[in-house]
Structure formats: C-alpha cells, structure tokens
PDB file of N, CA and C in Angstrom:
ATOM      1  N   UNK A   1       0.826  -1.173   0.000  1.00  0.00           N
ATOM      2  CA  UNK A   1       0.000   0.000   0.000  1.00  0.00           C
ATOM      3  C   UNK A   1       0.875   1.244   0.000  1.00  0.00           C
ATOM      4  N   UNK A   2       0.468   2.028  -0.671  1.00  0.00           N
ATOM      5  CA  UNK A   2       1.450   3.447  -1.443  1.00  0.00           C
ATOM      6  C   UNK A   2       0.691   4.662  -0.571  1.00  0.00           C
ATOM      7  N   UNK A   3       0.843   5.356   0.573  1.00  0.00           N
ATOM      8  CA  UNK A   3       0.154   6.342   1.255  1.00  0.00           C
ATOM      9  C   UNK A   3       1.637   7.498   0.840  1.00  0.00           C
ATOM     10  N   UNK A   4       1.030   8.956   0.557  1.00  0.00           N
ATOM     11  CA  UNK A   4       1.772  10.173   0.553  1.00  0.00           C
ATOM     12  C   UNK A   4       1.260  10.934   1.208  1.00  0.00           C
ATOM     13  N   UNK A   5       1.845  11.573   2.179  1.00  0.00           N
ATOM     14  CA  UNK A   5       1.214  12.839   2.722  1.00  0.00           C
ATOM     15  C   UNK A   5       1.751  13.820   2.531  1.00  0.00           C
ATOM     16  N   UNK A   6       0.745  15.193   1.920  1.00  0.00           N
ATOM     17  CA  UNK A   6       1.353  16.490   2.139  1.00  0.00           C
ATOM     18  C   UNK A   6       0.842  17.169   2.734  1.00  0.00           C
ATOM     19  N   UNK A   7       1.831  18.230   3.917  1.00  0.00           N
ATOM     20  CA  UNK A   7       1.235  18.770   4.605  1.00  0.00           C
ATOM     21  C   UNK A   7       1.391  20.302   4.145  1.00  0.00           C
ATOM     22  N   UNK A   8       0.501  20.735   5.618  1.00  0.00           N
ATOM     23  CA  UNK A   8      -0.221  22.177   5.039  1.00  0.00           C
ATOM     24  C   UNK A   8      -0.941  22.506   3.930  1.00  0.00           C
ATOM     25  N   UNK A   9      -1.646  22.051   3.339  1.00  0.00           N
ATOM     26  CA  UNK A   9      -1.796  22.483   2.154  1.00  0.00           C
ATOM     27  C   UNK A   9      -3.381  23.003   2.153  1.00  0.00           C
ATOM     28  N   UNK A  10      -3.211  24.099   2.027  1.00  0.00           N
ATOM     29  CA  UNK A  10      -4.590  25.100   2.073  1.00  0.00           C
ATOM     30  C   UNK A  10      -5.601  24.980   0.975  1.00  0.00           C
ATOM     31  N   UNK A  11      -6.506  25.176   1.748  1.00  0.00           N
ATOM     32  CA  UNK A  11      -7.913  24.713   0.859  1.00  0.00           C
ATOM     33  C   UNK A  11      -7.901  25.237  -0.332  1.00  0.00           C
ATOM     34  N   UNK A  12      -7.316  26.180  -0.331  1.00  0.00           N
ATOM     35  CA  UNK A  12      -7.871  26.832  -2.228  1.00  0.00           C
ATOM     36  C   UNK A  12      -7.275  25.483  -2.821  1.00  0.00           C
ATOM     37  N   UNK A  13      -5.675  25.261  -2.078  1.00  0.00           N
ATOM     38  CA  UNK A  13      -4.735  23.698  -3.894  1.00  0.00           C
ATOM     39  C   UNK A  13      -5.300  22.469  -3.399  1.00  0.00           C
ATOM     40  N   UNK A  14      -6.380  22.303  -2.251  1.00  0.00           N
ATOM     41  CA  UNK A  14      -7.013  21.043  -2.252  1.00  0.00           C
ATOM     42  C   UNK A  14      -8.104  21.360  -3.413  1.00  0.00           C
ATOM     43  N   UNK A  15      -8.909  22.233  -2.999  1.00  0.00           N
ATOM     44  CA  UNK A  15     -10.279  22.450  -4.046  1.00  0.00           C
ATOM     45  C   UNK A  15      -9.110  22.470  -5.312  1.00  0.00           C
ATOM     46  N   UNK A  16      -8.476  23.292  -5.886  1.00  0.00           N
ATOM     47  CA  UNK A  16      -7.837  22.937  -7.455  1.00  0.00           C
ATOM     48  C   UNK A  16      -7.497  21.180  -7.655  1.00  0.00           C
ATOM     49  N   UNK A  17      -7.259  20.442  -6.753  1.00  0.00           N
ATOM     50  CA  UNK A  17      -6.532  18.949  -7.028  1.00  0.00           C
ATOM     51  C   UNK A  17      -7.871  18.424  -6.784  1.00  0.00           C
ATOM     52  N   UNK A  18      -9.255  18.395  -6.018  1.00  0.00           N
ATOM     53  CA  UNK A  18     -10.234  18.053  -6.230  1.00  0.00           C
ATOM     54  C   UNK A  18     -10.720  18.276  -7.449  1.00  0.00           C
ATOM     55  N   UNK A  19     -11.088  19.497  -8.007  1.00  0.00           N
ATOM     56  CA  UNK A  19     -11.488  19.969  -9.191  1.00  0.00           C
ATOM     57  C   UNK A  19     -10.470  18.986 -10.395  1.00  0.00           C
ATOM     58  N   UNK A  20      -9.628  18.726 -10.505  1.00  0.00           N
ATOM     59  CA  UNK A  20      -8.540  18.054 -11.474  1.00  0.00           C
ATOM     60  C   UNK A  20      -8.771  16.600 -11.634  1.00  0.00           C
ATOM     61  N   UNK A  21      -9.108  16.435 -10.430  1.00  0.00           N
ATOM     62  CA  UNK A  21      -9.622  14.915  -9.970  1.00  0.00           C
ATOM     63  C   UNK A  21     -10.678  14.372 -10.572  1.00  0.00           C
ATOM     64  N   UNK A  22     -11.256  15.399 -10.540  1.00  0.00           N
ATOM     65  CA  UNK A  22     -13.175  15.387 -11.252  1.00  0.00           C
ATOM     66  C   UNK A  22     -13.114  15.196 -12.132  1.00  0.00           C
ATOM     67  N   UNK A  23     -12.046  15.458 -13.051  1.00  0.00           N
ATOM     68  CA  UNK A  23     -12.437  15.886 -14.554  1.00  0.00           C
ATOM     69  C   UNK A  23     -11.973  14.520 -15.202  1.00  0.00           C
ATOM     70  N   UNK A  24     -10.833  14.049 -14.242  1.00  0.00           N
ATOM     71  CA  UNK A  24     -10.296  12.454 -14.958  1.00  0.00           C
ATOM     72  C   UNK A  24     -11.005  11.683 -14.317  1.00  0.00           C
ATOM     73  N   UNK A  25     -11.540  11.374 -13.374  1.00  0.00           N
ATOM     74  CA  UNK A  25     -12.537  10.496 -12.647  1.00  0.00           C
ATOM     75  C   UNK A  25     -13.433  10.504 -12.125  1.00  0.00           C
ATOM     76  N   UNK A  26     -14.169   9.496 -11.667  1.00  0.00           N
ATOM     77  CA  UNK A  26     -15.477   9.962 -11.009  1.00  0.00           C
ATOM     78  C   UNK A  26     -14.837   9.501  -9.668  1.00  0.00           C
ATOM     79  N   UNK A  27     -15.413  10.227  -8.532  1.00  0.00           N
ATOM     80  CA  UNK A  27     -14.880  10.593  -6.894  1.00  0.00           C
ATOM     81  C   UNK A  27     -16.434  10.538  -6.172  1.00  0.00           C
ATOM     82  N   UNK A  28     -15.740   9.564  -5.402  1.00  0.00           N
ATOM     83  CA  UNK A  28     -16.954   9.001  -4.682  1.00  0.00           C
ATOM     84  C   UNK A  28     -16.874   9.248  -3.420  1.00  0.00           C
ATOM     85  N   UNK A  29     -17.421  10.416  -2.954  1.00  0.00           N
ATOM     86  CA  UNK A  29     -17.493  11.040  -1.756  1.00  0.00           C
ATOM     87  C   UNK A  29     -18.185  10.053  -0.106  1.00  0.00           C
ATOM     88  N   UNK A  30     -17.623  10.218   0.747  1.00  0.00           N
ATOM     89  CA  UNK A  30     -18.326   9.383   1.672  1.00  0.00           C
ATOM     90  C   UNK A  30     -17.864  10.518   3.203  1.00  0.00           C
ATOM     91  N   UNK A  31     -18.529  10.139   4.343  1.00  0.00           N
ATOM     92  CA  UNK A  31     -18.538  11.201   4.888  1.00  0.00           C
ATOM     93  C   UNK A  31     -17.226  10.881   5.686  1.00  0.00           C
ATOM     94  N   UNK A  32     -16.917  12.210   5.982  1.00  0.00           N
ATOM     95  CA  UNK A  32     -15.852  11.495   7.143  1.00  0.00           C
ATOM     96  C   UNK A  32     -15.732  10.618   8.530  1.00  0.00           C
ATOM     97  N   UNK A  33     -14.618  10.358   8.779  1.00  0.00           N
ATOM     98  CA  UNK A  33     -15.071   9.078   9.663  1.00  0.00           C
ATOM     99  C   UNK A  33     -14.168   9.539  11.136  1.00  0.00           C
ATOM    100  N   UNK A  34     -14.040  10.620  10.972  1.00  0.00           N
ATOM    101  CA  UNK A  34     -12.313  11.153  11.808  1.00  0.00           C
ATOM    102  C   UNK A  34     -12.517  12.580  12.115  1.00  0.00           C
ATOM    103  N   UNK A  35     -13.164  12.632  13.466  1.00  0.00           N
ATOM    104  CA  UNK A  35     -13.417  14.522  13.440  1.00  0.00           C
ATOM    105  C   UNK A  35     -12.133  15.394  13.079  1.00  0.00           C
ATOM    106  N   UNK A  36     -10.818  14.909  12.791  1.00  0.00           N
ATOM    107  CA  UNK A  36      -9.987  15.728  12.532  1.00  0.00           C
ATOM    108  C   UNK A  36      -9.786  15.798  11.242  1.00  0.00           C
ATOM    109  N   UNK A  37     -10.615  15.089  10.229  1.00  0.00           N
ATOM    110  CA  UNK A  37     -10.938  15.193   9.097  1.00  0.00           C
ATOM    111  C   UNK A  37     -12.003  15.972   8.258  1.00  0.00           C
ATOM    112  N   UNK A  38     -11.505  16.684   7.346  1.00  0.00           N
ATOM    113  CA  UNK A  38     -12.650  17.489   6.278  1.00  0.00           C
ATOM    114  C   UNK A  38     -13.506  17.189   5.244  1.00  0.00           C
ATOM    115  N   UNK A  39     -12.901  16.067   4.989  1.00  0.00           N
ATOM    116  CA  UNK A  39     -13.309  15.545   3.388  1.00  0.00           C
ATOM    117  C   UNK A  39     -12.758  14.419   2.997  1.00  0.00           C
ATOM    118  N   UNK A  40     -13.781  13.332   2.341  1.00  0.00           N
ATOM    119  CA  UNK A  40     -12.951  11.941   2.362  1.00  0.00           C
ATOM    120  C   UNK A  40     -13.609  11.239   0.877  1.00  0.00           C
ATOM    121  N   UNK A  41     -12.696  11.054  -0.289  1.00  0.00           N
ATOM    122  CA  UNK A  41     -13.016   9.924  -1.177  1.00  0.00           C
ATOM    123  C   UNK A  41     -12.537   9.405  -1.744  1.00  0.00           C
ATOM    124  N   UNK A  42     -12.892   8.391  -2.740  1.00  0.00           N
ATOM    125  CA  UNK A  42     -12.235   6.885  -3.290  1.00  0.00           C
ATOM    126  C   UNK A  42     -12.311   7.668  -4.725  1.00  0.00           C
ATOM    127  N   UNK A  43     -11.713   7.108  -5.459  1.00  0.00           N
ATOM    128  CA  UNK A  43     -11.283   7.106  -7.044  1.00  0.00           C
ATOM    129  C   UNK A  43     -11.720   5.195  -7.132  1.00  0.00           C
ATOM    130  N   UNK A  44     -12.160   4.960  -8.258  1.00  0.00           N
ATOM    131  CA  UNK A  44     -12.090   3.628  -8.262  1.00  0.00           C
ATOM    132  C   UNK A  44     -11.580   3.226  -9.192  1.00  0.00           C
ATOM    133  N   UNK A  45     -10.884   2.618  -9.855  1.00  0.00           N
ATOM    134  CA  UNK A  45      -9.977   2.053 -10.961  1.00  0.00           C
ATOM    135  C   UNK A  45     -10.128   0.311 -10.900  1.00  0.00           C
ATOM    136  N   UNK A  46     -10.147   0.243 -12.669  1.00  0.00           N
ATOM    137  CA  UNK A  46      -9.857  -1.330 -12.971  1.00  0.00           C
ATOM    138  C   UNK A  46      -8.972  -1.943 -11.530  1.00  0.00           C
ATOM    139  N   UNK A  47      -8.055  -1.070 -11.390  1.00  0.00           N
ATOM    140  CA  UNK A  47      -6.601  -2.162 -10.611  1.00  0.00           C
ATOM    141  C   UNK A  47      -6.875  -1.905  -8.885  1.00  0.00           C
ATOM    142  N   UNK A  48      -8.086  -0.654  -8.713  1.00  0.00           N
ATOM    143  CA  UNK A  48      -8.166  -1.306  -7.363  1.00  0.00           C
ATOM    144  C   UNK A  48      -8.593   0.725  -6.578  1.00  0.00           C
ATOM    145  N   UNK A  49      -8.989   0.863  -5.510  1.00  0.00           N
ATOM    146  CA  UNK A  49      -9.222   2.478  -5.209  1.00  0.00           C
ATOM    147  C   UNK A  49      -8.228   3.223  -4.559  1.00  0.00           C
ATOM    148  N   UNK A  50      -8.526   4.096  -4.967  1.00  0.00           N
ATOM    149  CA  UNK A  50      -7.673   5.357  -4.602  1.00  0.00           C
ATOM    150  C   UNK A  50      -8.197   6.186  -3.098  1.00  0.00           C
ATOM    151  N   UNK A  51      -8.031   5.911  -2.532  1.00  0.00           N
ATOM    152  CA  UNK A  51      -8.169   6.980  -1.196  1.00  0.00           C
ATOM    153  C   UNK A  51      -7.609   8.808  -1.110  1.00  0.00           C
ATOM    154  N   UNK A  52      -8.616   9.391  -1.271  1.00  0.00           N
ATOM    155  CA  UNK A  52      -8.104  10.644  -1.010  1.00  0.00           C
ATOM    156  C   UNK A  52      -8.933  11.221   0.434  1.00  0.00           C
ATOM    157  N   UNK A  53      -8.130  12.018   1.383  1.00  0.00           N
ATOM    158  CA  UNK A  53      -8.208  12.160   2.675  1.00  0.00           C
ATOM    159  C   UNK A  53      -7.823  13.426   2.435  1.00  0.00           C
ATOM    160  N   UNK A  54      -8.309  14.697   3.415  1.00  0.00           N
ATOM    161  CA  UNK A  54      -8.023  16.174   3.544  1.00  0.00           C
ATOM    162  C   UNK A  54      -8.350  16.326   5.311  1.00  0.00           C
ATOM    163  N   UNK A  55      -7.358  16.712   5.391  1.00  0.00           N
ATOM    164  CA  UNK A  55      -7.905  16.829   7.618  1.00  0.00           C
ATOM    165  C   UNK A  55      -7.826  18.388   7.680  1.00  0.00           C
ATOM    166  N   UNK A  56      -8.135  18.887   8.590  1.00  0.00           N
ATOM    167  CA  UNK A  56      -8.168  20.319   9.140  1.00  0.00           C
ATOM    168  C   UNK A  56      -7.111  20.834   9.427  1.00  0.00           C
ATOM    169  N   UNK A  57      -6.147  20.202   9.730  1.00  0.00           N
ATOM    170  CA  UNK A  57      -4.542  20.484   9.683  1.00  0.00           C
ATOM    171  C   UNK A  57      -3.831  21.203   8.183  1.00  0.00           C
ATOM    172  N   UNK A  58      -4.748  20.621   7.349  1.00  0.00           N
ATOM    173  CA  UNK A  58      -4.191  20.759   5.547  1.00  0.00           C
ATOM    174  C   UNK A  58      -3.357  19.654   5.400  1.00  0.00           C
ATOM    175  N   UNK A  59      -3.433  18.569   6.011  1.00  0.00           N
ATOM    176  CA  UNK A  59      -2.896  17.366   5.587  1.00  0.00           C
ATOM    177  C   UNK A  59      -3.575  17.039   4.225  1.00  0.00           C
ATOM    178  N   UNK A  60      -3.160  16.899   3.113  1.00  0.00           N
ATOM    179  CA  UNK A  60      -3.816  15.989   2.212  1.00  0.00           C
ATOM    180  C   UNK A  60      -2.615  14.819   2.067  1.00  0.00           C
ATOM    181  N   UNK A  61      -3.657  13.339   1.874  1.00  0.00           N
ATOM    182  CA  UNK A  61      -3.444  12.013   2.152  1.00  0.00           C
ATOM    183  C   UNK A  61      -3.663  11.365   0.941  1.00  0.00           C
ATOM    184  N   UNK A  62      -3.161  10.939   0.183  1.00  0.00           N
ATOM    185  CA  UNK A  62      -3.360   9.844  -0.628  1.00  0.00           C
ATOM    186  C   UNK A  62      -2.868   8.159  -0.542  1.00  0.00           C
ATOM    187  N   UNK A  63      -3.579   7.717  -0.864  1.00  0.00           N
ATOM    188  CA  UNK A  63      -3.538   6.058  -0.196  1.00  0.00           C
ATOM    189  C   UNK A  63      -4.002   5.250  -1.150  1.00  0.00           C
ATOM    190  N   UNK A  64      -3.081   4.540  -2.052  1.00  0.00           N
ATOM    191  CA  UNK A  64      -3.448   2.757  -3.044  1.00  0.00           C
ATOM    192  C   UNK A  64      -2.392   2.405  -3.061  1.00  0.00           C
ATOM    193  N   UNK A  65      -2.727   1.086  -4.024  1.00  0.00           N
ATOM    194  CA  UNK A  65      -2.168   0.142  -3.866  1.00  0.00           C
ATOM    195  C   UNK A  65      -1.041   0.550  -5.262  1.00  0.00           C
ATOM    196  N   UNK A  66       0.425   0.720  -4.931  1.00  0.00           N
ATOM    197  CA  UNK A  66       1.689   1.204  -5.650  1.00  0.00           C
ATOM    198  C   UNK A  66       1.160   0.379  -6.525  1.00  0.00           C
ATOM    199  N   UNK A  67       1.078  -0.814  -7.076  1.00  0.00           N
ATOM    200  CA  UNK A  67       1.041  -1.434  -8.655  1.00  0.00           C
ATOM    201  C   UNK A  67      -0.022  -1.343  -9.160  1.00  0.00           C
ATOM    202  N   UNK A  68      -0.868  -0.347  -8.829  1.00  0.00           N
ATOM    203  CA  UNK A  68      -2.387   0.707  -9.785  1.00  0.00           C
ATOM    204  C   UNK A  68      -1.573   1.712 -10.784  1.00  0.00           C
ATOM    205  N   UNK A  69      -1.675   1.407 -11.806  1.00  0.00           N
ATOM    206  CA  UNK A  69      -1.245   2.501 -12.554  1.00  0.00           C
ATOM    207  C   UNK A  69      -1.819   4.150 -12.427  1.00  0.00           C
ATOM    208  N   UNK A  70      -2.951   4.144 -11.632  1.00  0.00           N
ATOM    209  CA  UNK A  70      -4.007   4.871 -11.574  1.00  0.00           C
ATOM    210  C   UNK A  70      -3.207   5.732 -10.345  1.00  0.00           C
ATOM    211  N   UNK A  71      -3.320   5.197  -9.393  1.00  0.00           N
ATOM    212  CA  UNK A  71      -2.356   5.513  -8.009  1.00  0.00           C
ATOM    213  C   UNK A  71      -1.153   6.470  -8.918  1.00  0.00           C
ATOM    214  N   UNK A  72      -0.335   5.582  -9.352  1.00  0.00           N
ATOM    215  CA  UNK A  72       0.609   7.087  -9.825  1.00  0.00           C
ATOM    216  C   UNK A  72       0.201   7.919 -10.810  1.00  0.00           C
ATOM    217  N   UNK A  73      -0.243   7.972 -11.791  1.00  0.00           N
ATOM    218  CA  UNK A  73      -0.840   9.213 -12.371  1.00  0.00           C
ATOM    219  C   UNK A  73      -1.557   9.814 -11.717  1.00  0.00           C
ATOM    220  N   UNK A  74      -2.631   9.918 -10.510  1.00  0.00           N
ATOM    221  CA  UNK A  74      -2.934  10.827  -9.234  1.00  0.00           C
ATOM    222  C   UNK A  74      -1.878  11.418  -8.718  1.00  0.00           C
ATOM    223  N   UNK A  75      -1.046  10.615  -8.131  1.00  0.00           N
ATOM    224  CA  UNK A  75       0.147  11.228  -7.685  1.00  0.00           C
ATOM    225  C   UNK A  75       0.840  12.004  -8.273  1.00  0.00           C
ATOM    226  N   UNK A  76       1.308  11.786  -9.643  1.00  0.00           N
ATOM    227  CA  UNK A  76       1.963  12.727 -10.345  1.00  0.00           C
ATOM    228  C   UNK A  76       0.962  13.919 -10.521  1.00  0.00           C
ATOM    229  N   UNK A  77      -0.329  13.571 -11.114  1.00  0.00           N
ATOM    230  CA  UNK A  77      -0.794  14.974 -11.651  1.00  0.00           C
ATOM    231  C   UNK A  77      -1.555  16.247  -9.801  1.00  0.00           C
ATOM    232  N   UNK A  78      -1.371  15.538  -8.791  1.00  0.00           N
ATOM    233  CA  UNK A  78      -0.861  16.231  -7.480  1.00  0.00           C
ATOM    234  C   UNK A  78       0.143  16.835  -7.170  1.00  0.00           C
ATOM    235  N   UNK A  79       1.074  16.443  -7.332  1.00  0.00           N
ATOM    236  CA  UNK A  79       2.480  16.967  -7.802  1.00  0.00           C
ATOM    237  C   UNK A  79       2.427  17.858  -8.713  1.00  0.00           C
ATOM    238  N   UNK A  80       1.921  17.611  -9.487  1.00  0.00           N
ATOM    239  CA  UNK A  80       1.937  18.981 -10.950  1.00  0.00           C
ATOM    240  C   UNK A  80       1.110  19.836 -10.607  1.00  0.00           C
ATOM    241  N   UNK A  81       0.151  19.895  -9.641  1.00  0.00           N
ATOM    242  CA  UNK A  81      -0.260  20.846  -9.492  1.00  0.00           C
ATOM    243  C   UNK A  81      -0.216  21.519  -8.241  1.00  0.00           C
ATOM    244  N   UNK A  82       0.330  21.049  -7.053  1.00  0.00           N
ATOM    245  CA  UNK A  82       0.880  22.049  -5.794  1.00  0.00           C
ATOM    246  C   UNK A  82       2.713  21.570  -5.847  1.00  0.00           C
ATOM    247  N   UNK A  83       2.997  22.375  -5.138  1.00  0.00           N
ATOM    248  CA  UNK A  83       4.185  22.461  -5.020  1.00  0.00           C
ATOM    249  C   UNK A  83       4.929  21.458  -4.217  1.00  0.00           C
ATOM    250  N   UNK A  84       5.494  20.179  -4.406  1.00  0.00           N
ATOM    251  CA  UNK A  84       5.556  18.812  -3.732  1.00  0.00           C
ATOM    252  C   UNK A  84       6.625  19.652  -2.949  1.00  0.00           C
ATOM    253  N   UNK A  85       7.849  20.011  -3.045  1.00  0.00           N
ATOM    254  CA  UNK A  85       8.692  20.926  -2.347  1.00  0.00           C
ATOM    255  C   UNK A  85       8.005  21.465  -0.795  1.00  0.00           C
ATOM    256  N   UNK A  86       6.838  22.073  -0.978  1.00  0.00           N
ATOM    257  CA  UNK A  86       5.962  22.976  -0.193  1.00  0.00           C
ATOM    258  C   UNK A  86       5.310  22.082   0.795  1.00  0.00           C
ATOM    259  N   UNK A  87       4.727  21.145   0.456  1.00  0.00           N
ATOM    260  CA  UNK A  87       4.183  20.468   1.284  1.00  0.00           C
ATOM    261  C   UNK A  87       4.574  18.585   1.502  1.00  0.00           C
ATOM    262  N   UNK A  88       5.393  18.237   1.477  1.00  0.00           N
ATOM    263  CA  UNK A  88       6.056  17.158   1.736  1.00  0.00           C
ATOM    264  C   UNK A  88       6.797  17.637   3.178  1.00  0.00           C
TER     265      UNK A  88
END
C-alpha cells in the first residue's frame, strides 16, 4: 500500500486537485469518519481504489495500492499541481 502525505496544504490547492480529480474520474465522496478530518473519497480504478483524505490540519493524504497505474498518475498529476517541495 502506497500512502503520501502532504502537509499544510490550504484549501484553495485542495479544491484545485479536487477539481482536477473530477475531470479524470469519477470521486466518490463518503462522509468522514475522523473529526480531525474534512473531506474523504475513493477514485475507483480497474486495478483497485484510490483513497483521497483532507484533515483540518491541511494534511492531504493519498492512499493505493503502488502497482495501480491509476495511483501514480494521481500522484503525479498532485504533484503537478501544488508544489511537492511545499508540502512534503
């Protein structure tokens, strides 16, 4: 299992990496399960789901399984769009 966390990362480049998310997949929202959490959903792919997690801290969390091809193109196109430098 492939989990990345970046921290701090303020709501406006979560809403932009949500919004980015949308457009290549469908995101299946479920409520949160973790009062220190904001926002919680799955990506689902042929090879298996994608976990995306946002906490009140500005943690954003991503979580699959490393041999999803799906898992790293999320990852990368997260990376391409906040500053991995910034919040790693």
């Amino acid at each position: 299992m492939g989990l990345i966390n970046y921290r701090k990362v303020p709501p406006d480049a979560y809403e932009l990496v949500k919004k980015a998310l949308k457009g290549d997949y469908i995101l299946s929202h479920y409520p949160s399960f973790h009062d220190s959490m904001l926002e919680s959903f799955d990506i689902i792919s042929l090879a298996g789901k994608i976990s995306i997690h946002y906490y009140k801290d500005g943690t954003l969390q991503i979580e699959g399984n490393e041999n999803n091809p799906s898992y790293h193109r999320i990852v990368r196109k997260v990376n391409g769009l906040i500053s991995k430098k910034d919040y790693l």
